[in-house]
N, C-alpha and C. Protein backbone atom coordinates (compact mmCIF):
# COMPACT_ATOMS: atom_id res chain seq x y z
N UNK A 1 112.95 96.02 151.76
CA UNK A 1 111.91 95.43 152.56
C UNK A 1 112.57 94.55 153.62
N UNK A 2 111.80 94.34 154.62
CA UNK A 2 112.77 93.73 155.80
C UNK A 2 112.10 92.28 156.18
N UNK A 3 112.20 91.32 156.38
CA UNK A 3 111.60 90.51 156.54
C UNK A 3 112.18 89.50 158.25
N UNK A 4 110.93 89.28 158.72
CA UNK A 4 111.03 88.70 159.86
C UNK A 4 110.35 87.44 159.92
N UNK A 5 111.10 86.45 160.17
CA UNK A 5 110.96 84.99 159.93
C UNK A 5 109.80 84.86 161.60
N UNK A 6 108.64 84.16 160.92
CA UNK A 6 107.87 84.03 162.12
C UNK A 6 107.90 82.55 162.66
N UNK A 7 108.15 81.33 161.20
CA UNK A 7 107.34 80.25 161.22
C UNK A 7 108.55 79.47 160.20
N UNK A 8 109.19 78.19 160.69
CA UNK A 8 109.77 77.62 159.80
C UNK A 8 111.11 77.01 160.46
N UNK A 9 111.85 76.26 159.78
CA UNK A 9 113.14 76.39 159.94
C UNK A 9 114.91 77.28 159.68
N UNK A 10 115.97 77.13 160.48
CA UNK A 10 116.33 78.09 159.97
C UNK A 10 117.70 77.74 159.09
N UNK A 11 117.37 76.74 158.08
CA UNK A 11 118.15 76.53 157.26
C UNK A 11 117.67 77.04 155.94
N UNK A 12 117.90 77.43 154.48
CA UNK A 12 117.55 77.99 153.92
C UNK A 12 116.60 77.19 152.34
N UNK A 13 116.55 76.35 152.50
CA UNK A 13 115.58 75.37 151.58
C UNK A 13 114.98 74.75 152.11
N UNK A 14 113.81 75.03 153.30
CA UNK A 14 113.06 74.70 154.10
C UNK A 14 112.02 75.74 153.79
N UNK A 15 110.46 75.35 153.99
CA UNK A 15 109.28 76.35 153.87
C UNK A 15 109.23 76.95 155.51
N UNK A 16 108.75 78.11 154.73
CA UNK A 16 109.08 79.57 156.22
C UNK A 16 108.09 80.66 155.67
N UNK A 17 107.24 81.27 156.63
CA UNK A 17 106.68 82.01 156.69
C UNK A 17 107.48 83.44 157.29
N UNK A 18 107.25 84.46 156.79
CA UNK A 18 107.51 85.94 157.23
C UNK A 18 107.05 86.69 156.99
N UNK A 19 106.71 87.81 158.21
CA UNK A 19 105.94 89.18 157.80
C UNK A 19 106.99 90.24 157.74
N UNK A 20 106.22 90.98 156.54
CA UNK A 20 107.34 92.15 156.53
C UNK A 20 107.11 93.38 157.15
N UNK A 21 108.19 94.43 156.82
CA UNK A 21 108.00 95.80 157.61
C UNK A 21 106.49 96.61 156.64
N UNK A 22 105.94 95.97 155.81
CA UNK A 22 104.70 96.25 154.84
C UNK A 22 103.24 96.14 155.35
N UNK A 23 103.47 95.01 156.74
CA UNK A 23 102.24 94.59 156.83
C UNK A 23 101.81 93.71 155.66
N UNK A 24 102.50 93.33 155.01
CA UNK A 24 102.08 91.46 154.11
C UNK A 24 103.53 90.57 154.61
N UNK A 25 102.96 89.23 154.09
CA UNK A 25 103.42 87.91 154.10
C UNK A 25 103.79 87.70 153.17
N UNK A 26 105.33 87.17 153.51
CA UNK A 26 105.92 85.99 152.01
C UNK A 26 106.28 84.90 152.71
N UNK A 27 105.65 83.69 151.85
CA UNK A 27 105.74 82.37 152.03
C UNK A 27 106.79 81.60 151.37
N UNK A 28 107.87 81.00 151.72
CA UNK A 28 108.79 80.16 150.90
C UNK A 28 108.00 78.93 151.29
N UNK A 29 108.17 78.24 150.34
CA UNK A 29 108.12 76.49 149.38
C UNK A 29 107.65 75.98 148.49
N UNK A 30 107.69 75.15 148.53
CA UNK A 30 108.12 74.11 147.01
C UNK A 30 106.70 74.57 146.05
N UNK A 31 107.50 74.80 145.00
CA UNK A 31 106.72 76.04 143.36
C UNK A 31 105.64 74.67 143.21
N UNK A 32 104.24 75.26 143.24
CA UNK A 32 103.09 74.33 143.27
C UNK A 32 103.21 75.00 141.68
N UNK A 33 102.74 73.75 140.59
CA UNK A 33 102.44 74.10 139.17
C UNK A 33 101.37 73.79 139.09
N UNK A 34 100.39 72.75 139.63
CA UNK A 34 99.05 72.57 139.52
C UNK A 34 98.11 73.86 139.48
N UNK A 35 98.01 75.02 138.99
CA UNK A 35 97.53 76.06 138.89
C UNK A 35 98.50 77.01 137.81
N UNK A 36 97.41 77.94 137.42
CA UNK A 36 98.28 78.85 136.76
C UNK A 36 97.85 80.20 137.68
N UNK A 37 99.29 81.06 137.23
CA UNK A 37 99.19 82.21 138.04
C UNK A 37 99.56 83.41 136.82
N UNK A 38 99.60 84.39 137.16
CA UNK A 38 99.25 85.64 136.06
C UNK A 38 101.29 85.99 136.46
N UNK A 39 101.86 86.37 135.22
CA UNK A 39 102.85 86.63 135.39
C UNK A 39 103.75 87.78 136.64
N UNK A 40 104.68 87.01 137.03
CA UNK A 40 105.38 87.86 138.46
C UNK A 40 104.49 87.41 139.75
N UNK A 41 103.39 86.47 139.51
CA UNK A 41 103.29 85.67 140.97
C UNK A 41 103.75 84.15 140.71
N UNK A 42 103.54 83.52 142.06
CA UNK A 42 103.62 81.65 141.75
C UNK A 42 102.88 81.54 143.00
N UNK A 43 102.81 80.28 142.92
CA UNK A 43 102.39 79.36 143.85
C UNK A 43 102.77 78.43 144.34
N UNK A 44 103.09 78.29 146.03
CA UNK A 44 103.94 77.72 146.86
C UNK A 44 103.15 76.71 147.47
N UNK A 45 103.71 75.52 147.82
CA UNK A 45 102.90 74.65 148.68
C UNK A 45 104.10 74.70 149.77
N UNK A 46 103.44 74.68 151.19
CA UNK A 46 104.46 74.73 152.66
C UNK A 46 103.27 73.65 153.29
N UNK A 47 103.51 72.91 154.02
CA UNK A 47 102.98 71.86 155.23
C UNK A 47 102.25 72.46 155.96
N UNK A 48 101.33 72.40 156.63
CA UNK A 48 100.09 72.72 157.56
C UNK A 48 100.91 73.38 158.27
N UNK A 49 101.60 72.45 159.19
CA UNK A 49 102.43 73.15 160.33
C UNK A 49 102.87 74.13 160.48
N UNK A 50 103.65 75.02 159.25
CA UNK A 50 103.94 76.12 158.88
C UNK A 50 103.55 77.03 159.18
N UNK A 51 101.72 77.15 159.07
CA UNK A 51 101.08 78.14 159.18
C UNK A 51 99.85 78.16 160.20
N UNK A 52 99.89 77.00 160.52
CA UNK A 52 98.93 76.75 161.77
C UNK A 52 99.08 77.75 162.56
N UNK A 53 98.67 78.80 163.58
CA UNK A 53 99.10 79.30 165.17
C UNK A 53 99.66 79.94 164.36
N UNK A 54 99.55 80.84 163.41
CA UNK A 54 100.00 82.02 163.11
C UNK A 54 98.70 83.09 163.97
């Protein structure tokens, strides 16, 4: 899968948005636990900014 950084910084433990060659989105940042998720997903919290003007 190929991924193209749309939104973020470009150091690598920073939250970043990218679309892939799939037509979906993967979101990096910080593993939100306040929720549960069904095994082989999680949940990320990234800053407004991130995804604003997408």
């Amino acid at each position: 899968m190929e991924l193209i950084q749309l939104r973020g910084c470009d150091g690598d433990d920073c939250p970043k948005v990218f679309k892939t060659d799939r037509g979906t989105y993967v979101v990096q940042g910080v593993t939100f636990t306040s929720v549960t998720t069904p095994d082989g997903e999680s949940a990320v919290e990234v800053p407004a900014d991130v995804i604003q003007g997408l």
